[in-house]
PDB file of N, CA and C in Angstrom:
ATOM      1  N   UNK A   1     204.710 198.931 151.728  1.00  0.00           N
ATOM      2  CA  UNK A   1     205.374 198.096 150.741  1.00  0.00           C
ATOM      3  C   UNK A   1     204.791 198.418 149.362  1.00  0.00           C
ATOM      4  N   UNK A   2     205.894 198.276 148.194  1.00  0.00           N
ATOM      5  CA  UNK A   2     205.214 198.385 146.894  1.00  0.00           C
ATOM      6  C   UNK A   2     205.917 197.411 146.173  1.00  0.00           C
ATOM      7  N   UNK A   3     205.335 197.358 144.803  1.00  0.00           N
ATOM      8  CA  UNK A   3     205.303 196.466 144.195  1.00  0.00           C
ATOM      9  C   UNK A   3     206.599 196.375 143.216  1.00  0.00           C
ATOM     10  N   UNK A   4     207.694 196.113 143.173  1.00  0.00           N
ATOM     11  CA  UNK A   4     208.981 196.528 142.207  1.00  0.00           C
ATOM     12  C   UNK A   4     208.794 195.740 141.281  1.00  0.00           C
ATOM     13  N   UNK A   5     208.615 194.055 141.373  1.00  0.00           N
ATOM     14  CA  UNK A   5     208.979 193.254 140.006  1.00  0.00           C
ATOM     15  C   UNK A   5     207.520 192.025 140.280  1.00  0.00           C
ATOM     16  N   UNK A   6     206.937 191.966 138.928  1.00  0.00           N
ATOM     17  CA  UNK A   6     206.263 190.696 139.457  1.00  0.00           C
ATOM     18  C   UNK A   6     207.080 189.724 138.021  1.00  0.00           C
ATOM     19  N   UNK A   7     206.803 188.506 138.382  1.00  0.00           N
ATOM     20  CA  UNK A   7     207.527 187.233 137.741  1.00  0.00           C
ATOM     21  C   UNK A   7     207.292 186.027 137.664  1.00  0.00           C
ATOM     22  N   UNK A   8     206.629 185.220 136.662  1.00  0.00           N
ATOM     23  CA  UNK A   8     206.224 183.698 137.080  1.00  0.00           C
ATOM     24  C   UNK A   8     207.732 182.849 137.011  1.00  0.00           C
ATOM     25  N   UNK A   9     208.747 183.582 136.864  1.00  0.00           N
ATOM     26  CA  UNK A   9     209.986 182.628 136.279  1.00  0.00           C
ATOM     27  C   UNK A   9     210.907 182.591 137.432  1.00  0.00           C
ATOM     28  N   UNK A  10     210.920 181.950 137.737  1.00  0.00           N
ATOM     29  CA  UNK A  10     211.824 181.615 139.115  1.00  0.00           C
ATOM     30  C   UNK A  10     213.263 181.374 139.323  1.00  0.00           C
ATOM     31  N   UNK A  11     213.915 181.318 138.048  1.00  0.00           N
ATOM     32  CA  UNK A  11     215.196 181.345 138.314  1.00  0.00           C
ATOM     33  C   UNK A  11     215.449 182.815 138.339  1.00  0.00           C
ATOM     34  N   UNK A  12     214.568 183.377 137.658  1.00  0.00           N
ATOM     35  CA  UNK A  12     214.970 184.944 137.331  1.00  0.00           C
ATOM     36  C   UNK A  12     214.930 186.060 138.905  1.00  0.00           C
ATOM     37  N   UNK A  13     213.423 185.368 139.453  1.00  0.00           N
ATOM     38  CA  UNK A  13     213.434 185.622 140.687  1.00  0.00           C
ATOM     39  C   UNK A  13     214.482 185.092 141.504  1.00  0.00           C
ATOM     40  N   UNK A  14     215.109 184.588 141.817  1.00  0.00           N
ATOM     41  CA  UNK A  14     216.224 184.031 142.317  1.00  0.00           C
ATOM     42  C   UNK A  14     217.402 185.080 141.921  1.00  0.00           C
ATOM     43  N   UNK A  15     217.918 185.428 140.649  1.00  0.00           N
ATOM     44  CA  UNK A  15     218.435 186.025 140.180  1.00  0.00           C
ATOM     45  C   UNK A  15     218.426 187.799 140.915  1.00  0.00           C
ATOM     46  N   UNK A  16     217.049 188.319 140.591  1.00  0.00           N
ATOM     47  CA  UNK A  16     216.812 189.675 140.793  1.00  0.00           C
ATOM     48  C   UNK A  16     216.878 189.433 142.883  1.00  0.00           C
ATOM     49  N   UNK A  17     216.541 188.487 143.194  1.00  0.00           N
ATOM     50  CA  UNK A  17     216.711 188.307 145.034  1.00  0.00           C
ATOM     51  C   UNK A  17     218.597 188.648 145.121  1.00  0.00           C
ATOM     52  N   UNK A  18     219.244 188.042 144.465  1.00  0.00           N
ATOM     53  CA  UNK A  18     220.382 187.852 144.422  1.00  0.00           C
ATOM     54  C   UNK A  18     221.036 189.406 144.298  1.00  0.00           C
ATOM     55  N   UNK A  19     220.482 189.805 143.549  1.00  0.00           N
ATOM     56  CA  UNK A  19     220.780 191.732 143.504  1.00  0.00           C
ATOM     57  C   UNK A  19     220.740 192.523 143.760  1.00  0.00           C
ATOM     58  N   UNK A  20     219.148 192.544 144.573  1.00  0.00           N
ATOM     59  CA  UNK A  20     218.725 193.561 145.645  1.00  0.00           C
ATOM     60  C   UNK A  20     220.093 193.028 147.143  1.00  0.00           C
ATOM     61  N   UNK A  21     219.794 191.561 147.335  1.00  0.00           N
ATOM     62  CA  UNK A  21     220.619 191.163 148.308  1.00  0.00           C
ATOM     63  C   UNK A  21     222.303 191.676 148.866  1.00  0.00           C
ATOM     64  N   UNK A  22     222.776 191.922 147.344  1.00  0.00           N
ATOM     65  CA  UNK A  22     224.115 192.528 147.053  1.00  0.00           C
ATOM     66  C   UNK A  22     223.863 193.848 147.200  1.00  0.00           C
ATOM     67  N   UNK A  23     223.014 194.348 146.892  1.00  0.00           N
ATOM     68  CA  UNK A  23     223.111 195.978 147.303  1.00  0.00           C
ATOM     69  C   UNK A  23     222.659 196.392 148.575  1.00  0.00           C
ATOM     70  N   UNK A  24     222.463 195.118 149.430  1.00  0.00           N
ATOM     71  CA  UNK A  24     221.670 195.731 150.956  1.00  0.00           C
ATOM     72  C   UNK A  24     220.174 196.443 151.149  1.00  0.00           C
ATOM     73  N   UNK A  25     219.215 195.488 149.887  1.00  0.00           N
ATOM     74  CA  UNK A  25     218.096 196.581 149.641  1.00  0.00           C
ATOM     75  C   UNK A  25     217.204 195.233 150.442  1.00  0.00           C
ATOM     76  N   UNK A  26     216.697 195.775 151.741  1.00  0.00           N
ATOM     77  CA  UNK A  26     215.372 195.134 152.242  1.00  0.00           C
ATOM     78  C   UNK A  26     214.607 194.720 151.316  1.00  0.00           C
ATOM     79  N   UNK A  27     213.868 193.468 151.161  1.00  0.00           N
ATOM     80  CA  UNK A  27     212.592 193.210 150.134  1.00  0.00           C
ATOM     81  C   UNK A  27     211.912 191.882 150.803  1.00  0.00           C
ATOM     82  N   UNK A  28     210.691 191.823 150.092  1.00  0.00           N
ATOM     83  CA  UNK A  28     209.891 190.749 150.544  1.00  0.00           C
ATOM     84  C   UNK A  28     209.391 189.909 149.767  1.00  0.00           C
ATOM     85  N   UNK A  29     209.297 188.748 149.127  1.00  0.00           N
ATOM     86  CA  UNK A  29     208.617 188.173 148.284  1.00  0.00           C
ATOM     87  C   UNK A  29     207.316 187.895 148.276  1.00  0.00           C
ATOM     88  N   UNK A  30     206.315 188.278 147.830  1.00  0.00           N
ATOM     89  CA  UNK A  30     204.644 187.762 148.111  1.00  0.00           C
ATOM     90  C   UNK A  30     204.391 186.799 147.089  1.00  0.00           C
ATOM     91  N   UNK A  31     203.347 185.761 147.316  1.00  0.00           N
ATOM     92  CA  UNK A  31     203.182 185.411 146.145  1.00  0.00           C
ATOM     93  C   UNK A  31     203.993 183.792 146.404  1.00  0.00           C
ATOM     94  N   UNK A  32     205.013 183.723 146.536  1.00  0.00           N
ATOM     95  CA  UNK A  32     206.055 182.080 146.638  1.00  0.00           C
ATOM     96  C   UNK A  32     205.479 181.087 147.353  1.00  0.00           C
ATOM     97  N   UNK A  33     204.266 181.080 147.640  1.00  0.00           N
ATOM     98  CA  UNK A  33     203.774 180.174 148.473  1.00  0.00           C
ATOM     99  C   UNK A  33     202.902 179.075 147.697  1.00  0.00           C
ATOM    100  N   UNK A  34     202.507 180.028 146.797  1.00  0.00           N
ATOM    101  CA  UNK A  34     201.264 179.864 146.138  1.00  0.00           C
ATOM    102  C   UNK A  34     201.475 178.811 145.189  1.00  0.00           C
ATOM    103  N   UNK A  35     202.914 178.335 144.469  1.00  0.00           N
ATOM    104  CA  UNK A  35     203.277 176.826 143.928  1.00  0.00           C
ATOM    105  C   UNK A  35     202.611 175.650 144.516  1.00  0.00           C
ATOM    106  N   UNK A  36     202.317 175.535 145.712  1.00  0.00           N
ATOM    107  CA  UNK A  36     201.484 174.793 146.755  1.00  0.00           C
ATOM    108  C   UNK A  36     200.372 174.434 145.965  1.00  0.00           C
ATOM    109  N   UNK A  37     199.632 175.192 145.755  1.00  0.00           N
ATOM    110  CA  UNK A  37     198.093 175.126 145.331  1.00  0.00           C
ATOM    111  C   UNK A  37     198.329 175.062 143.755  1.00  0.00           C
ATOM    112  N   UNK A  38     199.172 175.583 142.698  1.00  0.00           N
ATOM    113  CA  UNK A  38     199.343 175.442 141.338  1.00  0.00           C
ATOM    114  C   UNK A  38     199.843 174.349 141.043  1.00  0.00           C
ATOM    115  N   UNK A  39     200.413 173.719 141.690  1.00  0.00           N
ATOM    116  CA  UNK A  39     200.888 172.527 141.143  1.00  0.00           C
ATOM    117  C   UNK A  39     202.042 172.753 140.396  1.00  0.00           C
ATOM    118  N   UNK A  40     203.095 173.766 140.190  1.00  0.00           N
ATOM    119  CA  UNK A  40     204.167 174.289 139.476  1.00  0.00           C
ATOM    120  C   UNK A  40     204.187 174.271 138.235  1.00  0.00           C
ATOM    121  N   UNK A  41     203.224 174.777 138.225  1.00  0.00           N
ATOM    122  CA  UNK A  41     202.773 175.241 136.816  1.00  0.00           C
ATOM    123  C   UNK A  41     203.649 176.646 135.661  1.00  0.00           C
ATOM    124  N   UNK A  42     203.670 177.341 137.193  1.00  0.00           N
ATOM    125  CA  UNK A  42     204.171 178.938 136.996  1.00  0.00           C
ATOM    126  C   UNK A  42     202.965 179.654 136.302  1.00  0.00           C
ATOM    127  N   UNK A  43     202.100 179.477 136.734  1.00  0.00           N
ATOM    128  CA  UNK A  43     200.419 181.020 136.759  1.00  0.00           C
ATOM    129  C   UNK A  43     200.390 181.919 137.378  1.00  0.00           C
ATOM    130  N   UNK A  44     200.892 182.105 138.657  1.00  0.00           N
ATOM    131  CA  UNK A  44     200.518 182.898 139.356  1.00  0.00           C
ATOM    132  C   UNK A  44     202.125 183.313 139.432  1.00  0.00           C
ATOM    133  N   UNK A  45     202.005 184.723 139.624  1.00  0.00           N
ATOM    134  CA  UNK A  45     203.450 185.322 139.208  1.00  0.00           C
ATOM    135  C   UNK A  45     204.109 185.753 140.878  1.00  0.00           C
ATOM    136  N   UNK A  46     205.092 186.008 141.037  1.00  0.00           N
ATOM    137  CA  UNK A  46     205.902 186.159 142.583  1.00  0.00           C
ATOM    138  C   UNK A  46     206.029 187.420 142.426  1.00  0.00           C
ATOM    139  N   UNK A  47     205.618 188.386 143.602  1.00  0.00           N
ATOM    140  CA  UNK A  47     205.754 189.823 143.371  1.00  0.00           C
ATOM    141  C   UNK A  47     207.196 190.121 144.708  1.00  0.00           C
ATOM    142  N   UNK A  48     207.795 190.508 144.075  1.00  0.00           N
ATOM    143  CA  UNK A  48     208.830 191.754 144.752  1.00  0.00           C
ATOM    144  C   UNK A  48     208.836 192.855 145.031  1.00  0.00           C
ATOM    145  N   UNK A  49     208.423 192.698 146.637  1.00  0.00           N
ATOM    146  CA  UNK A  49     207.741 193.965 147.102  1.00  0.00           C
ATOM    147  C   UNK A  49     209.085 194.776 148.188  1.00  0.00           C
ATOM    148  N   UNK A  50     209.545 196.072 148.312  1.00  0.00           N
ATOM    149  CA  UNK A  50     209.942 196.634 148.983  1.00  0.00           C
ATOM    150  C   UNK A  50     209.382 197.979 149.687  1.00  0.00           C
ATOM    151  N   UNK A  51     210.222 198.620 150.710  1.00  0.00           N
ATOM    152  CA  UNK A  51     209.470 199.765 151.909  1.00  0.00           C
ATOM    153  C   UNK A  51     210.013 201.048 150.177  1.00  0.00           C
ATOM    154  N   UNK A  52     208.776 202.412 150.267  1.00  0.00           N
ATOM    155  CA  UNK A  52     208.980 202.790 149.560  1.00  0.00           C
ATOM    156  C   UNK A  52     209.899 203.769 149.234  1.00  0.00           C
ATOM    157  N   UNK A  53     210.839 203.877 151.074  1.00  0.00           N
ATOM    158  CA  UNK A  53     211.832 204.528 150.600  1.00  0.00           C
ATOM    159  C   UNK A  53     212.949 203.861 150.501  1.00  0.00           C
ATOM    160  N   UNK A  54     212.970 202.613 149.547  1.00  0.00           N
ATOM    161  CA  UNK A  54     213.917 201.756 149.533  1.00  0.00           C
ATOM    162  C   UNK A  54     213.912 201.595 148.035  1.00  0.00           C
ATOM    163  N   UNK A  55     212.453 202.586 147.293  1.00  0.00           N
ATOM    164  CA  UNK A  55     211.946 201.836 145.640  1.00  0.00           C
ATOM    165  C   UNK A  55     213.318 202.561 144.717  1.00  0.00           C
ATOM    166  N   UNK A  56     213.446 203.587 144.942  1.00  0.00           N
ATOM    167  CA  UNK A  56     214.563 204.366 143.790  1.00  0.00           C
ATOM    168  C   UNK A  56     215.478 203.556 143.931  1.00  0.00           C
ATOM    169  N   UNK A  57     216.036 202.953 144.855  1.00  0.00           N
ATOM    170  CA  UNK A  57     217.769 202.393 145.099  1.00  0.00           C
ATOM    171  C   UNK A  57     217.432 200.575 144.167  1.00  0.00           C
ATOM    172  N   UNK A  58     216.232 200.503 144.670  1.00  0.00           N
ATOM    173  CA  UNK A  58     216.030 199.119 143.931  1.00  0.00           C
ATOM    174  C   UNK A  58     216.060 199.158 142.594  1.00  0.00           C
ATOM    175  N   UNK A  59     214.971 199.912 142.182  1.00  0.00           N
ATOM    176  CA  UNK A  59     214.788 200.213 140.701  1.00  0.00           C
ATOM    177  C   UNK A  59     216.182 200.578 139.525  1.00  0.00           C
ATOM    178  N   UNK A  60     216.798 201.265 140.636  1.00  0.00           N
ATOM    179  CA  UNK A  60     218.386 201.831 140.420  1.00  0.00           C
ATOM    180  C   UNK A  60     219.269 200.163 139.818  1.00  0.00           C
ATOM    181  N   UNK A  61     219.045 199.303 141.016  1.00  0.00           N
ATOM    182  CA  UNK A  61     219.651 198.175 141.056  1.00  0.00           C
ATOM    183  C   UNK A  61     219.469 197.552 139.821  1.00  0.00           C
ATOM    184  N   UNK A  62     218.336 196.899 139.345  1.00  0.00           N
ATOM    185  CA  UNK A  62     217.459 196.345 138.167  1.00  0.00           C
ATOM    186  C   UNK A  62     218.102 197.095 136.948  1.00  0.00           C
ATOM    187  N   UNK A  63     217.273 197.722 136.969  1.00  0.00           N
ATOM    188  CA  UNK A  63     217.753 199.099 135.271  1.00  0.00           C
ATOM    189  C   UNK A  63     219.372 198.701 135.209  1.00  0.00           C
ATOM    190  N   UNK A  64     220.099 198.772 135.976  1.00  0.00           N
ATOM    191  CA  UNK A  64     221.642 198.427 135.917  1.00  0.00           C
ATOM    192  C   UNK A  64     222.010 197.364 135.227  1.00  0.00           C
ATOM    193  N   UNK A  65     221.116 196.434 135.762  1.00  0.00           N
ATOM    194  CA  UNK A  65     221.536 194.617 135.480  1.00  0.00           C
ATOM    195  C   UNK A  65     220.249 194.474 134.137  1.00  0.00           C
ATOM    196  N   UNK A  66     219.512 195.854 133.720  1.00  0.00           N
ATOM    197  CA  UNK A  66     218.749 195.596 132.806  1.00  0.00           C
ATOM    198  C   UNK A  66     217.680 194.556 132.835  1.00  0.00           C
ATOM    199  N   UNK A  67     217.518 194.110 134.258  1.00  0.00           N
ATOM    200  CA  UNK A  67     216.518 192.927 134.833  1.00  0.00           C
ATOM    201  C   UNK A  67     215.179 194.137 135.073  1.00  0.00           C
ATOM    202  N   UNK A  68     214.636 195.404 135.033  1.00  0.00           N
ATOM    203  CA  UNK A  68     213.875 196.121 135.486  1.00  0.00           C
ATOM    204  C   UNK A  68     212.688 196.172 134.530  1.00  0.00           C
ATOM    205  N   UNK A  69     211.914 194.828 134.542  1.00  0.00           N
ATOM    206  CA  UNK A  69     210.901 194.589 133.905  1.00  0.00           C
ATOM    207  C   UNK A  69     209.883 193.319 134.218  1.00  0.00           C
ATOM    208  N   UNK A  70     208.462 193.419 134.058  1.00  0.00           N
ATOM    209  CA  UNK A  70     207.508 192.383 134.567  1.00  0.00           C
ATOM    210  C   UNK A  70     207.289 191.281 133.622  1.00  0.00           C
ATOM    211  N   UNK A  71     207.646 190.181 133.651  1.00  0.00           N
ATOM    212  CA  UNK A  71     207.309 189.003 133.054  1.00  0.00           C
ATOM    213  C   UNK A  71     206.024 187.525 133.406  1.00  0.00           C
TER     214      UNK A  71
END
């Protein structure tokens, strides 16, 4: 797994889930649990992780929708 998008903003994550989802691109979220212990703050950022022969088609995806950046 590697690392495609990290993000403390959660609609956005929602958003970029929503895109990979439409293009049929496997991914995993790490990181979404962790609101638990922050108190929803948004500190700790949600990483979007996919298999790495899945990274070009993702990255492909993002850059498209111009979402292909870490916040």
């Amino acid at each position: 797994m590697v690392e495609l998008i990290k993000t403390t903003n959660v609609v956005r994550l929602t958003y970029l889930q929503a895109l990979l989802d439409d293009a049929n691109i496997p991914f995993f979220v790490f990181d979404q649990h962790i609101s638990m212990l922050e108190a929803g703050i948004g500190a700790f950022p949600r990483r979007i992780m996919v298999e790495e022969s899945f990274l070009l088609a993702a990255k492909t995806v993002l850059q498209d929708a111009q979402e292909f950046y870490n916040d």
